[in-house]
Protein backbone atom coordinates (compact mmCIF):
# COMPACT_ATOMS: atom_id res chain seq x y z
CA UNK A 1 8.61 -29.28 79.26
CA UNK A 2 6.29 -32.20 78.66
CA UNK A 3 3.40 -29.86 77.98
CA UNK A 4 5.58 -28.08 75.84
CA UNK A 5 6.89 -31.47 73.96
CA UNK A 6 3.19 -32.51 73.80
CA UNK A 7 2.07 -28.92 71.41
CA UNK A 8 5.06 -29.56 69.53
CA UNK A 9 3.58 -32.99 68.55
CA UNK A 10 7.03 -34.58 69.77
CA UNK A 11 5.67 -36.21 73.16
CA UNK A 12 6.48 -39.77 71.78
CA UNK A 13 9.50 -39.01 69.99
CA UNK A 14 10.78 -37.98 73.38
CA UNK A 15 9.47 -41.27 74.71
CA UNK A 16 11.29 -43.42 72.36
CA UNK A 17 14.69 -41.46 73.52
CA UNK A 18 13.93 -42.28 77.08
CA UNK A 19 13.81 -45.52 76.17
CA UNK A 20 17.13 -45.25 73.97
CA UNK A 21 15.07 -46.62 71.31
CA UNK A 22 15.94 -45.10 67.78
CA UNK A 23 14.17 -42.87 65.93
CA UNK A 24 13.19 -43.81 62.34
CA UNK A 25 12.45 -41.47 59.19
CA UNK A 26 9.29 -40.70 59.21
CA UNK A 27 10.00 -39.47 62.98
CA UNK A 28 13.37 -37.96 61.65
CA UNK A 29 10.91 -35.60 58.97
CA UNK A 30 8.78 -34.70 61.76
CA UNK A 31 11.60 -33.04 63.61
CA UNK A 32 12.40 -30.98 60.42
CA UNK A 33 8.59 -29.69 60.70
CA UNK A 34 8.00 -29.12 64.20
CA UNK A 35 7.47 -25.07 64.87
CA UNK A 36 8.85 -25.35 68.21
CA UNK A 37 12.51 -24.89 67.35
CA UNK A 38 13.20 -24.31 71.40
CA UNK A 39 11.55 -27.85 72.36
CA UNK A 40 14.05 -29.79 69.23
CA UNK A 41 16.54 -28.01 70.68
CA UNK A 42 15.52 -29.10 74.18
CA UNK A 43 15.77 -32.67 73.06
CA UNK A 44 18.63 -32.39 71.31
CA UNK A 45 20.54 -30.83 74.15
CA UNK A 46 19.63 -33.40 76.63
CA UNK A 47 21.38 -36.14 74.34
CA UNK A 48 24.28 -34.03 73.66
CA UNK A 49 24.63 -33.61 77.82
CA UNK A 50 24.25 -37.76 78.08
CA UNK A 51 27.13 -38.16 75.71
CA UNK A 52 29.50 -34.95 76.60
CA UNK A 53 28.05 -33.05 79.41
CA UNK A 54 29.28 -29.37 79.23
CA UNK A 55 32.31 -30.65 77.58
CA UNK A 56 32.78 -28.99 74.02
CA UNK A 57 36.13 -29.82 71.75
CA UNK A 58 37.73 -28.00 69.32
CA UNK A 59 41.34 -28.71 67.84
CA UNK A 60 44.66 -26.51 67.01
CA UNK A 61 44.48 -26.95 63.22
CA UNK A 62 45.37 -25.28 59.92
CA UNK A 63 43.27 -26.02 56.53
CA UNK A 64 45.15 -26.16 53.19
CA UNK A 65 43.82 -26.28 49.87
CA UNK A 66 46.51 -26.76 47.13
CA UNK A 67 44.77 -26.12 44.34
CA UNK A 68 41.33 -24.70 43.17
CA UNK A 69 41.82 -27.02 39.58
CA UNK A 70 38.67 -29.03 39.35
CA UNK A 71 36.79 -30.40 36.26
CA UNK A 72 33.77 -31.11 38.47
CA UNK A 73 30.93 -28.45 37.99
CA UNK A 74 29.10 -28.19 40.91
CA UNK A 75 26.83 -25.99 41.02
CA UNK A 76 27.29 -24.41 44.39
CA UNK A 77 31.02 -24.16 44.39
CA UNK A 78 32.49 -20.78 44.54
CA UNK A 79 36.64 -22.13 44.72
CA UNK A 80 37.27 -23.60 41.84
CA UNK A 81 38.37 -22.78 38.27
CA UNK A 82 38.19 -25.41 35.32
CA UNK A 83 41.57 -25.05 34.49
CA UNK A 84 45.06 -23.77 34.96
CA UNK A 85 45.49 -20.24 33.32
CA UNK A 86 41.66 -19.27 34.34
CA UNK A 87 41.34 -15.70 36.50
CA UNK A 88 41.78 -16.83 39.82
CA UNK A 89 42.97 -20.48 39.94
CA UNK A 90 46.28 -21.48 41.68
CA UNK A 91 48.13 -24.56 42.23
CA UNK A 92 50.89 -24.64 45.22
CA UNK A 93 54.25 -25.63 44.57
CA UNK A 94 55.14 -28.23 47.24
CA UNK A 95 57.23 -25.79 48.78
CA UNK A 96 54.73 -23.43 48.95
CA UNK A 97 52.48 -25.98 51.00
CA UNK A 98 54.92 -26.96 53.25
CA UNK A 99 55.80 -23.32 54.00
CA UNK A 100 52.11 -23.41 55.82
CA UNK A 101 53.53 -25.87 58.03
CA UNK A 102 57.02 -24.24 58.83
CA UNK A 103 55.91 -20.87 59.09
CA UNK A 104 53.63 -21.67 61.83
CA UNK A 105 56.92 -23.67 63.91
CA UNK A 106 55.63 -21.73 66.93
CA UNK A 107 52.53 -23.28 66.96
CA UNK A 108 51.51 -26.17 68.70
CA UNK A 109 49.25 -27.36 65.35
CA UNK A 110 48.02 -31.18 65.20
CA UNK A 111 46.34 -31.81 62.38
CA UNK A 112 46.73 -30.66 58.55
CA UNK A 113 43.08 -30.41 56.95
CA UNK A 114 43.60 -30.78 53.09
CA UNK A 115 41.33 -30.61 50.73
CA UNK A 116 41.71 -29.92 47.20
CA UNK A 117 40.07 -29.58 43.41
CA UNK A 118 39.97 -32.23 40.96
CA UNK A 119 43.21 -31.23 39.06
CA UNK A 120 42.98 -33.14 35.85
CA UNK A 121 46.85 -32.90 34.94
CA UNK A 122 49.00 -33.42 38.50
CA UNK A 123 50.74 -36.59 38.78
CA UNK A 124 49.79 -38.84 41.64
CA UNK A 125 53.51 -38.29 43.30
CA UNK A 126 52.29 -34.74 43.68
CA UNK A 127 49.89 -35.89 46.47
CA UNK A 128 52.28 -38.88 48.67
CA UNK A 129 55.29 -36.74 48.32
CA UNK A 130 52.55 -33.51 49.98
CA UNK A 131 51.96 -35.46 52.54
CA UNK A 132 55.90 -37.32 52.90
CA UNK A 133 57.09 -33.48 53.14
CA UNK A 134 54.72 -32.40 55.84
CA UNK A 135 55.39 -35.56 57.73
CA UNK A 136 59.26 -34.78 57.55
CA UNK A 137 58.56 -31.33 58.71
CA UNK A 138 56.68 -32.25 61.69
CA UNK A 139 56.73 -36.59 62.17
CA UNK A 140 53.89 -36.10 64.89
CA UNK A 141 51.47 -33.94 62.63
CA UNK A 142 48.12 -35.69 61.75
CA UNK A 143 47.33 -35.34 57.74
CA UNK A 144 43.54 -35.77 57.78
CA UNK A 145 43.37 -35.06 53.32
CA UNK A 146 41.78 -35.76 50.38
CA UNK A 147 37.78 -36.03 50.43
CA UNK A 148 35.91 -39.55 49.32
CA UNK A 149 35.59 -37.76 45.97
CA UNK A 150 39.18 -36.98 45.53
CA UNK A 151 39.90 -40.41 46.27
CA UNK A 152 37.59 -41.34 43.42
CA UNK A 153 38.89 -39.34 41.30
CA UNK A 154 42.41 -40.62 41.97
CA UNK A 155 41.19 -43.51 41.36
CA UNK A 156 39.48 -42.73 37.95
CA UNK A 157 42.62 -40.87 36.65
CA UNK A 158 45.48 -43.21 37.50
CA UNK A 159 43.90 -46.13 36.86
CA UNK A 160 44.19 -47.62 40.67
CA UNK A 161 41.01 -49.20 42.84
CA UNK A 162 39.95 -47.12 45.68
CA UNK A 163 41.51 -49.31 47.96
CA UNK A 164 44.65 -49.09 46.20
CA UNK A 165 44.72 -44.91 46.47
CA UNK A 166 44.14 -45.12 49.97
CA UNK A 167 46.66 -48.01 50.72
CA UNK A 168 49.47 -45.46 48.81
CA UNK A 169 48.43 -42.58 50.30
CA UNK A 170 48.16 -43.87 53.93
CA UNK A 171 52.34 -45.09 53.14
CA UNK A 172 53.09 -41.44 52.29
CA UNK A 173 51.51 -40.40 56.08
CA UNK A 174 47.86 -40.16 55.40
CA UNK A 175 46.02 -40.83 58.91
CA UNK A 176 42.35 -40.15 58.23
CA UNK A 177 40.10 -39.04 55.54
CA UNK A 178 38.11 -35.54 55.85
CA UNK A 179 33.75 -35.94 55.39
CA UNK A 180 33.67 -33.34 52.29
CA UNK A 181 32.36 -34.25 48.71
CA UNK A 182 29.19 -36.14 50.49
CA UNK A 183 26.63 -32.95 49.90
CA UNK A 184 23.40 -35.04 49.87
CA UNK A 185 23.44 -38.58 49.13
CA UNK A 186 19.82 -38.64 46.75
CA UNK A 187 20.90 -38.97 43.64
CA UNK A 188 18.14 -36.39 42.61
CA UNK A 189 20.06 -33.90 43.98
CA UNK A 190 23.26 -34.87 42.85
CA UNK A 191 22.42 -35.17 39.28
CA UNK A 192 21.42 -31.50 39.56
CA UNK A 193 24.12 -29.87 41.55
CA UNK A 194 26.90 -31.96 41.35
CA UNK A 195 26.30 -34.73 38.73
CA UNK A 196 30.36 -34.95 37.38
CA UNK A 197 31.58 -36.85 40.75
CA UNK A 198 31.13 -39.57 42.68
CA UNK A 199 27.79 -40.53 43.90
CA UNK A 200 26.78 -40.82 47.09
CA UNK A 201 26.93 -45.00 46.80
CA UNK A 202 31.14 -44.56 46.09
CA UNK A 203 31.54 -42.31 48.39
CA UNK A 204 29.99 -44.63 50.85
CA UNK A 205 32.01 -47.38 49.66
CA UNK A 206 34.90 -45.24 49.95
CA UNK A 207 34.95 -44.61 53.91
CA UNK A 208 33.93 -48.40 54.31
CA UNK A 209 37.30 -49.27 53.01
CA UNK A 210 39.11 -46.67 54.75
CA UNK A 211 37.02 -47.46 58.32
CA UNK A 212 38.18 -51.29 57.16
CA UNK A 213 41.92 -50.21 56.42
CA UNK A 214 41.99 -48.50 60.19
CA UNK A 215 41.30 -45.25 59.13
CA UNK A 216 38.93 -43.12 60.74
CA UNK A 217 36.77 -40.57 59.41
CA UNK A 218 34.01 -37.60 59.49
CA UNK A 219 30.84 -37.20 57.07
CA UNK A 220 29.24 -33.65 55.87
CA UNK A 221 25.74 -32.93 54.66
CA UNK A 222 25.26 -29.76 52.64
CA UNK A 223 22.00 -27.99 53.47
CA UNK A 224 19.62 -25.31 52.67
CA UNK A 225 19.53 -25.40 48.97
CA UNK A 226 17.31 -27.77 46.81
CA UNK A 227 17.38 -31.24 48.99
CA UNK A 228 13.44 -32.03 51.17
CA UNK A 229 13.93 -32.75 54.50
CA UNK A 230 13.19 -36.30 54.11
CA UNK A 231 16.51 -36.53 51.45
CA UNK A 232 18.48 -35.08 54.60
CA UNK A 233 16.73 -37.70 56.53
CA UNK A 234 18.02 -40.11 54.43
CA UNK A 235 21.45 -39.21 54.22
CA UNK A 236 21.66 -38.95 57.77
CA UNK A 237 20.04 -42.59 57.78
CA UNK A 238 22.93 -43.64 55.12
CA UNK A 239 25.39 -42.31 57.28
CA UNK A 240 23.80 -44.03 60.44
CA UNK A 241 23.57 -47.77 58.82
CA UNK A 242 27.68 -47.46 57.89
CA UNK A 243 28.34 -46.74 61.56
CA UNK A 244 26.21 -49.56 62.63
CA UNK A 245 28.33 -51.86 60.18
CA UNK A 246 32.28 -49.95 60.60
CA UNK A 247 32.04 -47.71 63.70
CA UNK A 248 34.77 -45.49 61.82
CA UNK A 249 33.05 -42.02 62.04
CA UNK A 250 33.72 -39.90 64.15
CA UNK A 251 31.71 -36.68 64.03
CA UNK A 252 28.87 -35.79 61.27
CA UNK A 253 28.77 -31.97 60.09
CA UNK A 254 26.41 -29.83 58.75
CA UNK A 255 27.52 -27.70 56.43
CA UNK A 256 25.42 -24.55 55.24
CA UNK A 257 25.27 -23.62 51.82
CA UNK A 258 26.79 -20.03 50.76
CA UNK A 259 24.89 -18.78 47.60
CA UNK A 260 27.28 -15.87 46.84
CA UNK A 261 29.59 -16.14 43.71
CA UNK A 262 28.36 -19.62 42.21
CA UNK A 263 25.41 -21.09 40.00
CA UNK A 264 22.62 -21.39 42.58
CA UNK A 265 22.88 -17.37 43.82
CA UNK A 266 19.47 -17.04 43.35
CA UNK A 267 18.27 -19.27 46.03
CA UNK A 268 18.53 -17.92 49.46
CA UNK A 269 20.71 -18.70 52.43
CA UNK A 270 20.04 -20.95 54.96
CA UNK A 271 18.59 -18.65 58.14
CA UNK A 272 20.00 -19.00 61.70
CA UNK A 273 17.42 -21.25 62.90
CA UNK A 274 17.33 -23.66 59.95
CA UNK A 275 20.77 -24.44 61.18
CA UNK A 276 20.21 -25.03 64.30
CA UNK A 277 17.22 -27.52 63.61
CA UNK A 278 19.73 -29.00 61.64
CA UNK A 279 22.07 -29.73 63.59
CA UNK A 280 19.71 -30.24 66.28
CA UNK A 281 18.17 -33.17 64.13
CA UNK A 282 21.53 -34.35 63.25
CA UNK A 283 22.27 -35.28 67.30
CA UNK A 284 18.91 -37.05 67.54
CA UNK A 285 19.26 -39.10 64.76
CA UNK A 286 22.81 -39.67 64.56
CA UNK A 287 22.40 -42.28 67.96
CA UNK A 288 26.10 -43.96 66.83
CA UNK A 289 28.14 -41.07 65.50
CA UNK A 290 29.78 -39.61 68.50
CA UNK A 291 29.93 -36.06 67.78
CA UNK A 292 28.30 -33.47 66.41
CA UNK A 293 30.47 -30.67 64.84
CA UNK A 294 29.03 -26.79 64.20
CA UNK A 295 31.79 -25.98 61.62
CA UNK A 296 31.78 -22.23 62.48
CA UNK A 297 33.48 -20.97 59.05
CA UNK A 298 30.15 -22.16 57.34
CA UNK A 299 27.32 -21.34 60.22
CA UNK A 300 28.48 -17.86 61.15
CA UNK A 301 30.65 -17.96 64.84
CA UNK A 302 27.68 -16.75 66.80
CA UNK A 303 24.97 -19.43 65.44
CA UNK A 304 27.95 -21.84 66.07
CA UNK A 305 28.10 -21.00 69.82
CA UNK A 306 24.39 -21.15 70.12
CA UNK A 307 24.52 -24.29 68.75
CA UNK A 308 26.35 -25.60 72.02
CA UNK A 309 22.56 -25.62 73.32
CA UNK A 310 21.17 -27.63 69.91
CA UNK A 311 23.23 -30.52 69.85
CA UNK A 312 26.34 -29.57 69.04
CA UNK A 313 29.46 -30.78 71.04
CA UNK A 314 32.56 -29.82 68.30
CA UNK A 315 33.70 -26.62 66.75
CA UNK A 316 36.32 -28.21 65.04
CA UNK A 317 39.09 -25.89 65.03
CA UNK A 318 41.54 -22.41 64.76
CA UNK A 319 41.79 -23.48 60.90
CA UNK A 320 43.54 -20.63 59.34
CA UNK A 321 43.54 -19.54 55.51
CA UNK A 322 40.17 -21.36 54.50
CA UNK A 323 39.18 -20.77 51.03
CA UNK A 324 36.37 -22.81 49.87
CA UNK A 325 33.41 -20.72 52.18
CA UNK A 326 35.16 -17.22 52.09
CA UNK A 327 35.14 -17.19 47.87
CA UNK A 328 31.63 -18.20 48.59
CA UNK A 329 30.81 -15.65 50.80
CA UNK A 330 30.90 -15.93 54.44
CA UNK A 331 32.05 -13.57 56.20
CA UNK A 332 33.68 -14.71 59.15
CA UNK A 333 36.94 -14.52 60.46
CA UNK A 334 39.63 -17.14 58.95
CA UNK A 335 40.81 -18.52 61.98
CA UNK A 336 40.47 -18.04 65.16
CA UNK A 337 43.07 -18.62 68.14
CA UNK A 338 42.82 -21.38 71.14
CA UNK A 339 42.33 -18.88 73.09
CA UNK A 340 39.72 -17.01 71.10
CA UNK A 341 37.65 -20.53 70.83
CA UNK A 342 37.99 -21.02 74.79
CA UNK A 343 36.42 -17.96 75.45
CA UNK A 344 33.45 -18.41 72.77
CA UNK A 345 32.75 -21.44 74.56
CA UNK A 346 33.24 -20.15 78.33
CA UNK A 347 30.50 -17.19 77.65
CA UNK A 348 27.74 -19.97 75.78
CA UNK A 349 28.32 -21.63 79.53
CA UNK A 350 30.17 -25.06 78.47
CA UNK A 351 33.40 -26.33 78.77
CA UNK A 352 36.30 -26.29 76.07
CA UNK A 353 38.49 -29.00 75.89
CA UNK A 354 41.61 -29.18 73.23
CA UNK A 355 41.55 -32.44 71.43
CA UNK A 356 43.32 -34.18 68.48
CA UNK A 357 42.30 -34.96 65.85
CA UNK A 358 41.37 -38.86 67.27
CA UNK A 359 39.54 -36.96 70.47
CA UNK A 360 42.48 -37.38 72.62
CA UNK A 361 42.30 -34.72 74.81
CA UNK A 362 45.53 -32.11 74.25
């Protein structure tokens, strides 16, 4: 393999790793153009084993998103709708969400995944007493809601600090804040494809003051649309230096852009092995973030398994009744069953463990 490493112009990035010394950008771009996917994958595999072994989690979960109102215009969402009334927006009653919950009484769920539009007209009660009601329905659920940008928003709207949002929502049962809404922290790219919402500095800010408040949390990168490899670089680098000062995230995802049915359908999707150098870079740059999570609604369930090999050590979970990737496109199941997840695992030749949503094992 060192002969190998050596072609692939990686020979001293693999020395620095031996010596648990951490990699920097320049080294981090040079990963993104090495031809030898196998040998980054090679690399990346041998620091997932250091941290996890075989060992690969996934959690009993269901995703709801309330509404598909949002006055943000990003350019590569496919879910929402400007405003009530449009073809094809919804907002739950309470009820409605809830009946997620009790419907699935059976079901040995931990965590509620919520993530919603920017709805420009619900009152903030709409949002504690969501998350009171599933919290009276099952006390021992986890509510992990409400990306850095909704938080912003809430803020914005209601005329509350950031701090104060999360303070009221975390007394209505909130327990830990989703990584959505970071996309790619250069502000190039998010003054074209998202430039109505909070920039990558606030949302930052935002998961510093929920790691502060106890809160624990996850952070996203959307790929394989108009962001360089060194801009992914550097939001992995972002995300690096606010583990280094809170220690409050948990796992990083990659999350593939879906061109179907929104503003930036022209540009291709990202291929199978652009994911898995992703992700692959992800685990060797991300020394501090414990885990690295293939979120298979987004990568396609096979390149999610192969990832196992690249780097990845998470799945994340059964979900259920996603929205946001399948109006955009993919085409892979909704959810998928315990059961169903243990045996993708068991034939890639790893171990699945249940976990919550904390990485207590189940």
């Amino acid at each position: 393999m060192r002969t190998r490493l050596a072609a692939a112009g990686l020979a001293d990035i693999a020395e620095k790793l031996d010596a648990n010394q951490r990699l920097d950008a320049d080294e981090g771009v040079r990963l993104f153009a090495t031809p030898d996917l196998l040998a980054l994958g090679w690399l990346a595999n041998r620091e997932r084993e250091r941290r996890h072994g075989a060992d690969t989690f996934f959690n009993h979960n269901i995703r709801l998103e309330a509404t598909n109102v949002c006055v943000a215009s990003c350019l590569f969402c496919s879910f929402a709708r400007l405003k009530e009334g449009d073809p094809g927006s919804y907002t739950m009653s309470l009820e409605h969400a809830w009946s997620k919950l009790r419907e699935r009484a059976d079901q040995p769920i931990t965590e509620v995944h919520i993530v919603n539009g920017l709805h420009p007209t619900l009152p903030f009660s709409y949002y504690t007493e969501l998350l009171a009601g599933f919290k009276r329905i099952r006390p021992a659920i986890h509510l992990k809601a409400f990306t850095a940008v909704e938080i912003a928003f809430f803020a914005d709207l209601y005329g509350m600090t950031d701090e104060q949002v999360l303070r009221e929502l975390m007394a209505a049962g909130l327990d830990s804040l989703p990584g959505g809404g970071a996309e790619v922290f250069a502000e190039r790219v998010r003054r074209k494809i998202c430039h109505d919402k909070c920039d990558g500095e606030r949302w930052l800010a935002i998961h510093r003051t929920a790691h502060r408040l106890g809160m624990r949390s996850n952070v996203t990168m959307l790929y394989g649309h108009i962001e360089t490899p060194e801009e992914r670089v550097d939001h992995m680098l972002r995300a690096r230096a606010l583990q280094d000062e809170t220690g409050g995230f948990q796992a990083f995802i990659p999350l593939a852009f879906h061109p179907d049915n929104n503003q930036m359908r022209k540009l291709p999707a990202p291929s199978a092995a652009e994911t898995l150098r992703v992700h692959a870079v992800a685990r060797l740059m991300l020394d501090n973030i414990p885990h690295i999570k293939a979120f298979w609604i987004a990568t396609g369930v096979e390149v999610a398994q192969t990832s196992l090999w690249f780097g990845v050590d998470d799945l994340d979970g059964t979900v259920q009744e996603e929205r946001i990737y399948h109006m955009a496109g993919a085409r892979t199941p909704e959810a998928m069953t315990p059961q169903q997840i243990r045996q993708l695992v068991a034939a890639a030749g790893r171990r699945a463990l249940e976990r919550d949503t904390l990485y207590n094992l189940v």
